[in-house]
Structure formats: C-alpha cells, structure tokens
N, C-alpha and C. Protein backbone atom coordinates (compact mmCIF):
# COMPACT_ATOMS: atom_id res chain seq x y z
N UNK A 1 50.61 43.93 47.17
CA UNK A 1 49.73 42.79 47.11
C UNK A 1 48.74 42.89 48.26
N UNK A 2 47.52 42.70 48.07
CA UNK A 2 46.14 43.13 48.87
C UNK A 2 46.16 41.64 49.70
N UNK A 3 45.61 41.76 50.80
CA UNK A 3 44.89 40.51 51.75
C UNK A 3 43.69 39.74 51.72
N UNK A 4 43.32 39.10 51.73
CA UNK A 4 41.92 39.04 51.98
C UNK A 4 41.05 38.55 53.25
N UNK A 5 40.04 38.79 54.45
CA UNK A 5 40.19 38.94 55.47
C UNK A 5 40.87 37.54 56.06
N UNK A 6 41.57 37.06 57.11
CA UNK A 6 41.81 36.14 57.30
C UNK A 6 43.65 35.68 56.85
N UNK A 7 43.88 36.60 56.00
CA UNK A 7 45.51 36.28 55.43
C UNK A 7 46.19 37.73 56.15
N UNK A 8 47.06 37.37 56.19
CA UNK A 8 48.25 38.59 55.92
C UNK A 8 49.72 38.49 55.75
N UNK A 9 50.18 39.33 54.71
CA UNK A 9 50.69 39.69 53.91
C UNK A 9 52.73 40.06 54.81
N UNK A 10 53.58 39.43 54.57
CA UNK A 10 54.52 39.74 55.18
C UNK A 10 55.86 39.68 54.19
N UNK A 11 56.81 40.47 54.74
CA UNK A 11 57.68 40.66 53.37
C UNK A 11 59.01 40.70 53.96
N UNK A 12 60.04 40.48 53.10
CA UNK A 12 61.29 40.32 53.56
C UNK A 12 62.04 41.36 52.84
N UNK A 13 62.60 42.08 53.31
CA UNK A 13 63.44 43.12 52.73
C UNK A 13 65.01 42.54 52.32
N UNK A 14 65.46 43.52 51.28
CA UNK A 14 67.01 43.58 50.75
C UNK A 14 66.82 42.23 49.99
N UNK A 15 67.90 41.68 49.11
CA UNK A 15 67.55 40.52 48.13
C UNK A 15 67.20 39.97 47.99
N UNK A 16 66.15 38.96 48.99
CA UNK A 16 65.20 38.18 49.34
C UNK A 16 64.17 38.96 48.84
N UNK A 17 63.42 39.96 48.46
CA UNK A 17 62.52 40.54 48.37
C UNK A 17 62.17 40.39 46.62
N UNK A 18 62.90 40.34 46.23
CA UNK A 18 62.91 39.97 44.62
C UNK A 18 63.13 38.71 44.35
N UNK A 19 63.47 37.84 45.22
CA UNK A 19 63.80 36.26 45.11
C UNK A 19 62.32 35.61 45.56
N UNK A 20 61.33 36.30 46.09
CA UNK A 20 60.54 35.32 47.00
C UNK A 20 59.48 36.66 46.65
N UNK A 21 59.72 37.61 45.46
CA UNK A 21 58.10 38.26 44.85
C UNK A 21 57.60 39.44 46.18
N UNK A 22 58.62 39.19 46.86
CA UNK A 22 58.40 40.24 48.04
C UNK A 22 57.31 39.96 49.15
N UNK A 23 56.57 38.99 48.83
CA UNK A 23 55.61 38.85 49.37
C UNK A 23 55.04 37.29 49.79
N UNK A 24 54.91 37.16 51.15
CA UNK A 24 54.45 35.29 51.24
C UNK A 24 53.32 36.19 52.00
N UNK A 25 51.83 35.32 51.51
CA UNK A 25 51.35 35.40 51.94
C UNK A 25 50.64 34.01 52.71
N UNK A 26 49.87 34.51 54.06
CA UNK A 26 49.86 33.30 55.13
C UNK A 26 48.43 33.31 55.42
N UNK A 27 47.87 32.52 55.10
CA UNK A 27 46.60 32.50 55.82
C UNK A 27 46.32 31.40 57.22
N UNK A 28 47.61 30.21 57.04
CA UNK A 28 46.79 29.43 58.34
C UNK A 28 47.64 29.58 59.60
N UNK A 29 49.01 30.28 59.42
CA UNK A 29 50.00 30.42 60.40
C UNK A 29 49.40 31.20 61.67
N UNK A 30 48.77 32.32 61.42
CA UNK A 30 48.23 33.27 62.44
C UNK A 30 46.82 32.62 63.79
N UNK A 31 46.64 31.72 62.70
CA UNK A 31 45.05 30.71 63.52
C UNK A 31 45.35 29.90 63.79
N UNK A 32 46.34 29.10 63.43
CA UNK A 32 46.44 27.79 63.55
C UNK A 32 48.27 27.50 64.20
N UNK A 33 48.95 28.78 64.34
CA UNK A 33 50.61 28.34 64.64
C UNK A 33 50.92 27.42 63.92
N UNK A 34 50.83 26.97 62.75
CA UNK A 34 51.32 26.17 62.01
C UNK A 34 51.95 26.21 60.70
N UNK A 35 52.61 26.95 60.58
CA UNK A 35 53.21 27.32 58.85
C UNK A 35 53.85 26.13 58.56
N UNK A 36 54.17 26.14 57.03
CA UNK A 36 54.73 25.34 56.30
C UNK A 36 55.54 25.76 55.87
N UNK A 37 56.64 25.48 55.12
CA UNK A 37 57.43 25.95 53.98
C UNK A 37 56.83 25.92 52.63
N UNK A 38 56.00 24.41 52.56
CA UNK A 38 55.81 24.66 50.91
C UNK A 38 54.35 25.11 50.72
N UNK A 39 53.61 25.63 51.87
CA UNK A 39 52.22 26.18 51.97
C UNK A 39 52.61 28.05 51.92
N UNK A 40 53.66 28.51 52.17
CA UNK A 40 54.09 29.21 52.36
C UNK A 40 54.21 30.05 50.78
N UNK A 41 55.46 29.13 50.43
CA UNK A 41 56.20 29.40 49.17
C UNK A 41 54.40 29.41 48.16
N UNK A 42 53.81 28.22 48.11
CA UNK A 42 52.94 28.30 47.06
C UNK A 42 51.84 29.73 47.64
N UNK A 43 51.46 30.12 48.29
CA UNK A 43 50.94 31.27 48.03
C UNK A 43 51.53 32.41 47.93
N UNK A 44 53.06 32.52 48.05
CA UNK A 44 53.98 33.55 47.36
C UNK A 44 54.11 33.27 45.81
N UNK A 45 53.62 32.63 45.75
CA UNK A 45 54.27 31.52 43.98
C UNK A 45 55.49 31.88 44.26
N UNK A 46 56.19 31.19 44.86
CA UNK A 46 57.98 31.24 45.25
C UNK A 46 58.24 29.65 45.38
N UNK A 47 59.13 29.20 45.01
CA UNK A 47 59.58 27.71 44.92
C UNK A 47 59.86 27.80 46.76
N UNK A 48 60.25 26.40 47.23
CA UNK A 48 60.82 26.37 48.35
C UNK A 48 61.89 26.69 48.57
N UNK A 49 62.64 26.67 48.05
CA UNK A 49 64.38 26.70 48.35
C UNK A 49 64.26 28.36 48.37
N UNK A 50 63.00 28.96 47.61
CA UNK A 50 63.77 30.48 48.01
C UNK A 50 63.06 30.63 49.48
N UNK A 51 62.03 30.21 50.15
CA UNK A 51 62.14 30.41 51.37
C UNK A 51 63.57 29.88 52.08
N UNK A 52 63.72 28.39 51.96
CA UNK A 52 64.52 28.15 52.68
C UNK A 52 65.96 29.29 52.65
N UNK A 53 65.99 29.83 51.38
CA UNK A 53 67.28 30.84 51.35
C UNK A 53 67.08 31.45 52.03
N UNK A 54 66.14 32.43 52.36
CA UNK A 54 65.74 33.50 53.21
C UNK A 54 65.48 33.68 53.86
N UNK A 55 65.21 32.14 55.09
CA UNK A 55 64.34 32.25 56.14
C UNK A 55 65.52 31.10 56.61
N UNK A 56 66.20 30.91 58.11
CA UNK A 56 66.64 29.19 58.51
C UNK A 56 65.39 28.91 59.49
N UNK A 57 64.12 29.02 59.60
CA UNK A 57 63.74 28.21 59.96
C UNK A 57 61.51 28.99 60.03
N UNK A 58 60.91 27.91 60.01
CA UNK A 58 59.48 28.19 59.61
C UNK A 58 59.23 29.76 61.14
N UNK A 59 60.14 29.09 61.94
CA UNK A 59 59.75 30.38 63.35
C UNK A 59 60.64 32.07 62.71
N UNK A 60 61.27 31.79 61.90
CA UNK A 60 61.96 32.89 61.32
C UNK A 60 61.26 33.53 60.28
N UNK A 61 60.29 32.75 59.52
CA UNK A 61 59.26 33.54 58.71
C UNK A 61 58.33 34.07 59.37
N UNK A 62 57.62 33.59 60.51
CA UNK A 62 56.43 33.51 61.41
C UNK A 62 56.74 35.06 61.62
N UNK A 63 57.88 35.22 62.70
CA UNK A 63 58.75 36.12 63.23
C UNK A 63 58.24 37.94 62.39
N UNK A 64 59.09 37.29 60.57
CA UNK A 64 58.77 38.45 60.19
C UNK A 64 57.91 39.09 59.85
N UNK A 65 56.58 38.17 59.79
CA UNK A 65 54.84 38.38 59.65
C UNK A 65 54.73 39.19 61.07
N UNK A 66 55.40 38.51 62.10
CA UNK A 66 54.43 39.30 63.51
C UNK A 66 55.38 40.68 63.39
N UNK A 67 56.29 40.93 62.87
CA UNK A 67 57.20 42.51 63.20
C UNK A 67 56.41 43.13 61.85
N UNK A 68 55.76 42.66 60.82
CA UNK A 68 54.86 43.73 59.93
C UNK A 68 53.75 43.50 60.64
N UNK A 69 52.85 42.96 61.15
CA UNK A 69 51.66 42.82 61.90
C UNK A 69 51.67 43.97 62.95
N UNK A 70 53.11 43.77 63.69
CA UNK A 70 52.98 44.61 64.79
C UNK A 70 52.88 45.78 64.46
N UNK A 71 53.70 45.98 63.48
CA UNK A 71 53.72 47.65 62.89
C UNK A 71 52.51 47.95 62.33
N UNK A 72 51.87 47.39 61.45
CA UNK A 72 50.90 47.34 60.84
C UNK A 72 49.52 47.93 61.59
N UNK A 73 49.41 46.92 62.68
CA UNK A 73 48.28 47.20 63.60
C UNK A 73 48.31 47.60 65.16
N UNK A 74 49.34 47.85 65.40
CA UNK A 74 49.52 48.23 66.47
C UNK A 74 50.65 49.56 66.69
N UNK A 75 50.42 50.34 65.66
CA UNK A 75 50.78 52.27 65.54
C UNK A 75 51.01 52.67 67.13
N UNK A 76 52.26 53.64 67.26
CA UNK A 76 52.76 54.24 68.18
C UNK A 76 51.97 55.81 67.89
N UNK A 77 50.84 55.84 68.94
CA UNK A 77 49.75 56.96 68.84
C UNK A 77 50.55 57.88 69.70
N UNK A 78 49.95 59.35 68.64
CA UNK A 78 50.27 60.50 69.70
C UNK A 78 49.17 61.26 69.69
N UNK A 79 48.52 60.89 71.06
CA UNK A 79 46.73 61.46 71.28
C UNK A 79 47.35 62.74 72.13
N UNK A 80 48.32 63.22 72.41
CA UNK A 80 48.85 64.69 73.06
C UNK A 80 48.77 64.51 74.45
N UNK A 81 48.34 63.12 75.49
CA UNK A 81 48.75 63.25 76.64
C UNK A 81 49.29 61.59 77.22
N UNK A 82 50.06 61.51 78.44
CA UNK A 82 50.21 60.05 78.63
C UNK A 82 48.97 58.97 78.90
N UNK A 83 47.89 59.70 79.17
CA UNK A 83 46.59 58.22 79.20
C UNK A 83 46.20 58.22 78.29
N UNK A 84 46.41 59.50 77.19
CA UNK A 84 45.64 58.73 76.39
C UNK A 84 46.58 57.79 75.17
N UNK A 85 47.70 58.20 75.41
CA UNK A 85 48.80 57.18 74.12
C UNK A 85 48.55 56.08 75.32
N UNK A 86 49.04 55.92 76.09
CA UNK A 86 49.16 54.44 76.87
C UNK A 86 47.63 54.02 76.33
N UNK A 87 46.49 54.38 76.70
CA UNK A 87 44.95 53.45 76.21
C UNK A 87 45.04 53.15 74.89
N UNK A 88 45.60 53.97 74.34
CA UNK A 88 45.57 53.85 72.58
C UNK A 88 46.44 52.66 72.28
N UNK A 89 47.72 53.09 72.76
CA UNK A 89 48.39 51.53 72.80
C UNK A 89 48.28 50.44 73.21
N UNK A 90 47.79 50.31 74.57
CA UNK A 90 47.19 48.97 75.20
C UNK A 90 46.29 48.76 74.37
N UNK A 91 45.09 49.19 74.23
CA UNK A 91 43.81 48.76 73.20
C UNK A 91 44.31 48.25 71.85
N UNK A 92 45.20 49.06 71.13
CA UNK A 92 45.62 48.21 69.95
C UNK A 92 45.92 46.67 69.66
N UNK A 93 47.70 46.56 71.18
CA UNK A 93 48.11 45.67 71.56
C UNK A 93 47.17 44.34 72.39
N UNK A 94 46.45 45.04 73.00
CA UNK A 94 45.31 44.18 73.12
C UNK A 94 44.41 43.17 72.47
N UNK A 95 44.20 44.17 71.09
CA UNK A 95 43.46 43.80 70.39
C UNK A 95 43.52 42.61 69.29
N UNK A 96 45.25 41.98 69.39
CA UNK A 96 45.75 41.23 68.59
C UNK A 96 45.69 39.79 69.60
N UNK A 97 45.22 40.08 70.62
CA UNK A 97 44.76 38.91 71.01
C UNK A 97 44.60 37.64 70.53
N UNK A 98 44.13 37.13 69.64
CA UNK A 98 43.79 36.57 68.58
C UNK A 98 45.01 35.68 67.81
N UNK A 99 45.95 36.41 68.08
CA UNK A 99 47.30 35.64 68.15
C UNK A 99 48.36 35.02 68.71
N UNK A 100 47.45 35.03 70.25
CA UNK A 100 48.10 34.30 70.89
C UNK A 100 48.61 32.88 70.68
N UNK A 101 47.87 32.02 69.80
CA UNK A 101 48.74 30.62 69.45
C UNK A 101 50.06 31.08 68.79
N UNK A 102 50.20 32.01 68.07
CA UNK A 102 51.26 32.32 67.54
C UNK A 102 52.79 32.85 68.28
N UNK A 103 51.99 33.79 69.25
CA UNK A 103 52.99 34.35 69.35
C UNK A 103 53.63 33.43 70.99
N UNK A 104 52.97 32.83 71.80
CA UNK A 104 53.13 31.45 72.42
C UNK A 104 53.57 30.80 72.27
N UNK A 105 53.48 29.98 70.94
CA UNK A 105 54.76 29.03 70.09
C UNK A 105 56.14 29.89 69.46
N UNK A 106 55.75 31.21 69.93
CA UNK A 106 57.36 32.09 69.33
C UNK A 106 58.30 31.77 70.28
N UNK A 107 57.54 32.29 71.79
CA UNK A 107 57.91 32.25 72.67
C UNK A 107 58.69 30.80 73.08
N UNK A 108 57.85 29.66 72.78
CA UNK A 108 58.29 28.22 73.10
C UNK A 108 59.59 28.23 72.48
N UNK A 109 59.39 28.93 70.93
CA UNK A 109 60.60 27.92 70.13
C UNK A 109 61.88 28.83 70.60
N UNK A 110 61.39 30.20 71.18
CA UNK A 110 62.63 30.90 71.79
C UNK A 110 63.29 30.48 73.05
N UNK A 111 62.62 29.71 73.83
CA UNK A 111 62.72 28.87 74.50
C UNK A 111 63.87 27.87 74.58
N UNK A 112 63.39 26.98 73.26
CA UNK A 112 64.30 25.80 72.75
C UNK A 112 65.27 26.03 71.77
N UNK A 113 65.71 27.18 71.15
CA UNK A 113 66.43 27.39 70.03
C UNK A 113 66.70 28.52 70.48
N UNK A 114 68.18 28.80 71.35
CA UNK A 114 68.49 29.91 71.52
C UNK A 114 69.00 30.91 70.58
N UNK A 115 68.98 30.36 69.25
CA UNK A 115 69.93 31.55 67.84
C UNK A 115 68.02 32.38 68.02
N UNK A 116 67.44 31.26 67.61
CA UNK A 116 66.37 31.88 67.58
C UNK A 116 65.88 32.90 68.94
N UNK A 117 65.51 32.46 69.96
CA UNK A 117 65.30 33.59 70.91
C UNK A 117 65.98 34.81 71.17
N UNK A 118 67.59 35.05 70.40
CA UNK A 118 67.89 35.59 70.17
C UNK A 118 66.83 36.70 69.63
N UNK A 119 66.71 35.85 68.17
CA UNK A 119 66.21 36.79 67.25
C UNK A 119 65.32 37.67 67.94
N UNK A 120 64.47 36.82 68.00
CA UNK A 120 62.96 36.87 68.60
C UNK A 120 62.92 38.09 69.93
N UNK A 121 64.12 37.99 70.65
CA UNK A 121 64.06 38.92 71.82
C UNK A 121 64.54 40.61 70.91
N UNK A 122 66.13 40.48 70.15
CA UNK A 122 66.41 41.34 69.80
C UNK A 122 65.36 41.89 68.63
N UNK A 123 64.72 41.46 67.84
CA UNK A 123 63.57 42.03 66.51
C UNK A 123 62.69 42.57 66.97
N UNK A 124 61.58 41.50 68.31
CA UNK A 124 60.46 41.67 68.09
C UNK A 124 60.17 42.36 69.66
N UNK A 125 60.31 41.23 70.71
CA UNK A 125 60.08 41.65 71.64
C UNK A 125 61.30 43.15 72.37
N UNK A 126 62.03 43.54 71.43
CA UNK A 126 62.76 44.67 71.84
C UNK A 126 62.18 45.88 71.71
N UNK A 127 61.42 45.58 70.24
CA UNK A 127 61.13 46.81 69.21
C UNK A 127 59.67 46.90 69.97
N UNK A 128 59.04 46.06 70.53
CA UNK A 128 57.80 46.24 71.33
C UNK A 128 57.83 47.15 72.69
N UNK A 129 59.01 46.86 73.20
CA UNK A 129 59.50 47.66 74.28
C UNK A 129 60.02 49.48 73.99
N UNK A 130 60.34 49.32 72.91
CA UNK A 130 61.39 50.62 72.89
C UNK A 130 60.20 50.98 71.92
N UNK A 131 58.53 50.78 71.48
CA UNK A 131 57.15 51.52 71.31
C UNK A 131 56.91 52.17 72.24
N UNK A 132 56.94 51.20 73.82
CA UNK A 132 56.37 51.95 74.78
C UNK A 132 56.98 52.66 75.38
N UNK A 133 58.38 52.77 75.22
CA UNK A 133 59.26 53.05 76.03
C UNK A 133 59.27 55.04 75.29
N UNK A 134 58.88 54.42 74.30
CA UNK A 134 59.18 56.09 73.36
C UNK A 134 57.56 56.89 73.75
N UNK A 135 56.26 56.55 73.97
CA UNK A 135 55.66 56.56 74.46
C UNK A 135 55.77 57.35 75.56
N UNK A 136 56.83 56.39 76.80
CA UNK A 136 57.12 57.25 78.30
C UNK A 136 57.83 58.55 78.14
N UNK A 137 58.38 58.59 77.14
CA UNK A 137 59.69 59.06 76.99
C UNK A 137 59.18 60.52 75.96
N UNK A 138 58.16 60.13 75.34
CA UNK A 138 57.35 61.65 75.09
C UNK A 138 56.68 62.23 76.01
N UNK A 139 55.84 61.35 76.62
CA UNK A 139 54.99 62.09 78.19
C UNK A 139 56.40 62.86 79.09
N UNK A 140 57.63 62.04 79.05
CA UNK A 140 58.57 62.95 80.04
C UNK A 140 59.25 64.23 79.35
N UNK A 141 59.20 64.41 78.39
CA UNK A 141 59.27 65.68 77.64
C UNK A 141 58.13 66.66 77.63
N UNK A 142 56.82 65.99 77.67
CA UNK A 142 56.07 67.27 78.04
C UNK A 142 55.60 67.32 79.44
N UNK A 143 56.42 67.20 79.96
CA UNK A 143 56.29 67.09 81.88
C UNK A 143 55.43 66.25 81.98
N UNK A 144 54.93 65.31 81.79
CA UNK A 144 53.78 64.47 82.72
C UNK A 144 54.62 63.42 83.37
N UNK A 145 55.69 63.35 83.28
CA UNK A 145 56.60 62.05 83.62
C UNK A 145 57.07 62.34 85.00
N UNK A 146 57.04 62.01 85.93
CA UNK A 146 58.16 62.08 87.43
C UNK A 146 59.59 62.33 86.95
N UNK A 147 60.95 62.87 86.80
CA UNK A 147 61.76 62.84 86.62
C UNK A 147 62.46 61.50 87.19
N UNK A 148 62.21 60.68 88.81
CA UNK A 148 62.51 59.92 89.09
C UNK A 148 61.63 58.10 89.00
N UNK A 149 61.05 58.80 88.03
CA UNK A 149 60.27 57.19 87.47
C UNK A 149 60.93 56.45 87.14
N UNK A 150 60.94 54.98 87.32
CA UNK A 150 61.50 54.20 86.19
C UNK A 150 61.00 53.40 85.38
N UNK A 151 61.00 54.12 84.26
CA UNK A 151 59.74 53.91 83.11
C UNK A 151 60.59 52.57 81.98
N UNK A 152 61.59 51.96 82.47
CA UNK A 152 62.08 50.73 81.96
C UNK A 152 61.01 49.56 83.08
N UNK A 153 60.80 49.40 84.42
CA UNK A 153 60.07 49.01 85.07
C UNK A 153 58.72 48.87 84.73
N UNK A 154 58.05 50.56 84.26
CA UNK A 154 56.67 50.30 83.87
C UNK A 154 56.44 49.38 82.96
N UNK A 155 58.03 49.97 81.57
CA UNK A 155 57.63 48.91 80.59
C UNK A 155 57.40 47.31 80.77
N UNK A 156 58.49 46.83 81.68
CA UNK A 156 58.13 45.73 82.29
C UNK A 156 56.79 45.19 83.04
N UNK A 157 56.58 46.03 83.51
CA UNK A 157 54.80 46.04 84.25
C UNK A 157 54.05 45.12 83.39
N UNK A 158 54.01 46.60 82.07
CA UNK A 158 52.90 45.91 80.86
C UNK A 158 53.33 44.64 80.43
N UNK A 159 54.37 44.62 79.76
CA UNK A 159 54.23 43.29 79.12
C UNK A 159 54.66 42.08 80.10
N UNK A 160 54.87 42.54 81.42
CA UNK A 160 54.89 41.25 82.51
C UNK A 160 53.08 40.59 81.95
N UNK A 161 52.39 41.53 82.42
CA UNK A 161 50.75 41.54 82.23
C UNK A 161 50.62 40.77 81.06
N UNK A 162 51.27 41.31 79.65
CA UNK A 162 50.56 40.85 78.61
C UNK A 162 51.14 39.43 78.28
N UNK A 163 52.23 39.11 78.98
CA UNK A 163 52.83 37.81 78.30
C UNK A 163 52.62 36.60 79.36
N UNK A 164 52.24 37.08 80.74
CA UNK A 164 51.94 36.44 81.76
C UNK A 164 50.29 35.69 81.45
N UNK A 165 50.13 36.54 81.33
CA UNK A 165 48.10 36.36 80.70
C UNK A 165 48.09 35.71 79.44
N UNK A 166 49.09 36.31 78.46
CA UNK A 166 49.05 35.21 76.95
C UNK A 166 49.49 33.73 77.76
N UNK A 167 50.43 33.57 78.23
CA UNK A 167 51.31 32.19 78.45
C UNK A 167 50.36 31.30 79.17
N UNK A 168 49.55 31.64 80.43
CA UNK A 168 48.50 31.28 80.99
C UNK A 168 46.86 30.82 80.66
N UNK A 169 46.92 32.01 80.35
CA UNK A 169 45.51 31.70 79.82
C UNK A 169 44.62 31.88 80.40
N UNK A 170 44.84 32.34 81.61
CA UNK A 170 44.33 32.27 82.98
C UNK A 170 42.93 33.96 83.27
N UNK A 171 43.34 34.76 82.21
CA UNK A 171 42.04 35.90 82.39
C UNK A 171 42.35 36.50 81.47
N UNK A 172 41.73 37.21 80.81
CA UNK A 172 40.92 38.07 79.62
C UNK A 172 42.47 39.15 79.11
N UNK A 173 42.76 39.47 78.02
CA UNK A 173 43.36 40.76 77.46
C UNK A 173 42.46 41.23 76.92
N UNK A 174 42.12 42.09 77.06
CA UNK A 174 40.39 42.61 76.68
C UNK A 174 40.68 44.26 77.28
N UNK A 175 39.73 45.00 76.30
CA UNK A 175 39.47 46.36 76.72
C UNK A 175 39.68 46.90 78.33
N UNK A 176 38.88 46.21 79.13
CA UNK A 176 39.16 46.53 80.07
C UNK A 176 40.36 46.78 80.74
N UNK A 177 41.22 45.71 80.29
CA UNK A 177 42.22 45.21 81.15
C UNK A 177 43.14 46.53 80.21
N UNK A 178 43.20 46.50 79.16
CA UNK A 178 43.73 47.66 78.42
C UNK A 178 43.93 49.18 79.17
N UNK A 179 42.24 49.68 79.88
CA UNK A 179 42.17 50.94 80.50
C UNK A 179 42.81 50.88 81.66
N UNK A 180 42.71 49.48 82.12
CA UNK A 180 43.06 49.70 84.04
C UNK A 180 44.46 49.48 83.98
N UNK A 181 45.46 48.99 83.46
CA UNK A 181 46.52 49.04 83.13
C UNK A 181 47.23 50.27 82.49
N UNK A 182 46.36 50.60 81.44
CA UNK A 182 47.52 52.24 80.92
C UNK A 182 46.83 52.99 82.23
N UNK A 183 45.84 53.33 82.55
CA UNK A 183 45.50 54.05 83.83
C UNK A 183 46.72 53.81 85.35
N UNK A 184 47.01 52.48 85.35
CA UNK A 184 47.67 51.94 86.34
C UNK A 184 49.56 52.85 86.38
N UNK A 185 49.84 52.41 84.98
CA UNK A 185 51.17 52.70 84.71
C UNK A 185 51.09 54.32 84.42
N UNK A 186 50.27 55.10 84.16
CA UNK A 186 49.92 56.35 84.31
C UNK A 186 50.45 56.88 85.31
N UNK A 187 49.11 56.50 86.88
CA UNK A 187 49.73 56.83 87.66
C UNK A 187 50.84 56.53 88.24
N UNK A 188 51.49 55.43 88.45
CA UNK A 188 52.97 55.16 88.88
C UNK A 188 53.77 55.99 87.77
N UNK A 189 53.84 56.60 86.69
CA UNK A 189 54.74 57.40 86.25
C UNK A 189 54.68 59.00 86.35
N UNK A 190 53.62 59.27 87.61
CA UNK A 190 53.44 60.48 87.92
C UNK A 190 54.48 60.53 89.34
C-alpha cells in the first residue's frame, strides 16, 4: 500500500497483519502527536476492536510507525570509512527532525507508563543504539577504531545530543550539528 506525501504507512507483523489489512495508515499522528484509534482503524478500513486487539494502547501503535519510519528512513550506511557512515547516519537521523512532537510524547508516555517505556526502550530506542553501535563496530574491524575506545559511551554521546536537544528545544538538529558531531565522535574513537 503506497503513501501519499504527508502519511505513512506502518504495519504489524504475525496475525495482526491479516486482521488489521496489514496496514494503518496515519496521516495526523506524525504532525500533530495525536492518533486515534478510530482515525486510525478507518484509514486501515479495519474496525476498532482490531486495533484495540493488536495494539494495548494508541503509544503502542505510534511506537510501531516510528520502528518502520526508522528503518525506512534512516538506513545503516556503509560509505567504507568511520566519518563517512557516522555523517551518513547523523544526517539521516537528523533529518527526521520533524518528528519531534512525536517522538517527545513517546518519551513522556515512557515516562508515565512503565510496561510501556519498557517497550519503547527495549524496540525502539535499543534498536537505535545497536545501528550505531554496529556502525562503531565495523570501523573497529577495519582498524579505524582505538582498541581501547568505549564506543557504548560514544553511543551515548550522540543520542545524549539528540534527545537532549529534541526534549529542550533549546538549538537546531540540523546538518551542521550532524557533521560536527559524527566528526566529534570520530575523533574520540581514534
């Protein structure tokens, strides 16, 4: 099922996937942090109850839109050296900017609903880590890595940066900040 600019397209795997047409599509959740259930279901043409089967809660659908989003648009590049996968990746990750209401209110409701932050830590924000982490972890196979780096730290670096700056609000995720950062964690992993 195709998008059209402004929607995207998120899917639930294993029996839910034939219960709910495989496909909900979302157009105001990503702009607006606000999903529905039955705004949801009607542009899947899926009744409600099969969301509610498949999802316990509107932050649990949200959830599985941002882990196809992430994959989707933000590809684990292999440009053949560590600045240039780190720029490739920051710039991607960067570039979803745009979702910060979203992924801010993930954060909140992980916050207040610990089954959920669960989720949310083990799905999304894990699988974000162990991108970059595979990332370090190719540069240290073709020697560019320090043997005594600790490239669990760098990973922390970045997304200290990126979730500190989303939560705030306080200065730009923008290109720039993209280069001087993979440049940054570059050199500290030399």
């Amino acid at each position: 099922m195709s998008t059209t600019p402004g929607e995207t397209a998120f899917t639930r795997t294993g029996p839910s996937s034939a219960a709910s047409g495989g496909t909900i599509r979302s157009s105001a959740p990503f702009t607006a942090a606000r999903p529905t259930v039955p705004g949801s279901a009607a542009r899947a043409g899926a009744g409600k109850q099969t969301i509610y089967r498949w999802w316990p809660s509107k932050a649990d659908v949200v959830l599985d839109a941002m882990l196809d989003m992430a994959t989707e648009k933000v590809a684990v590049p292999d440009e053949g050296s560590l600045d240039a996968d780190l720029s490739a990746f920051l710039s991607a990750t960067f570039r979803q900017r745009g979702q910060r209401p979203v992924l801010v209110g993930l954060m909140a409701q992980a916050v207040l609903d610990p089954a959920f932050g669960t989720a949310f830590r083990d799905r999304f924000l894990l699988s974000r880590r162990a991108a970059l982490r595979g990332i370090l972890d190719r540069a240290a196979t073709r020697g560019e890595v320090a043997p005594d780096a600790d490239l669990d730290l760098l990973v922390d670096v970045v997304y200290g940066v990126l979730w500190y700056r989303l939560l705030l609000d306080h200065a730009p995720l923008d290109e720039a900040l993209a280069q001087r950062l993979a440049s940054l964690v570059a050199r500290a992993a030399k």
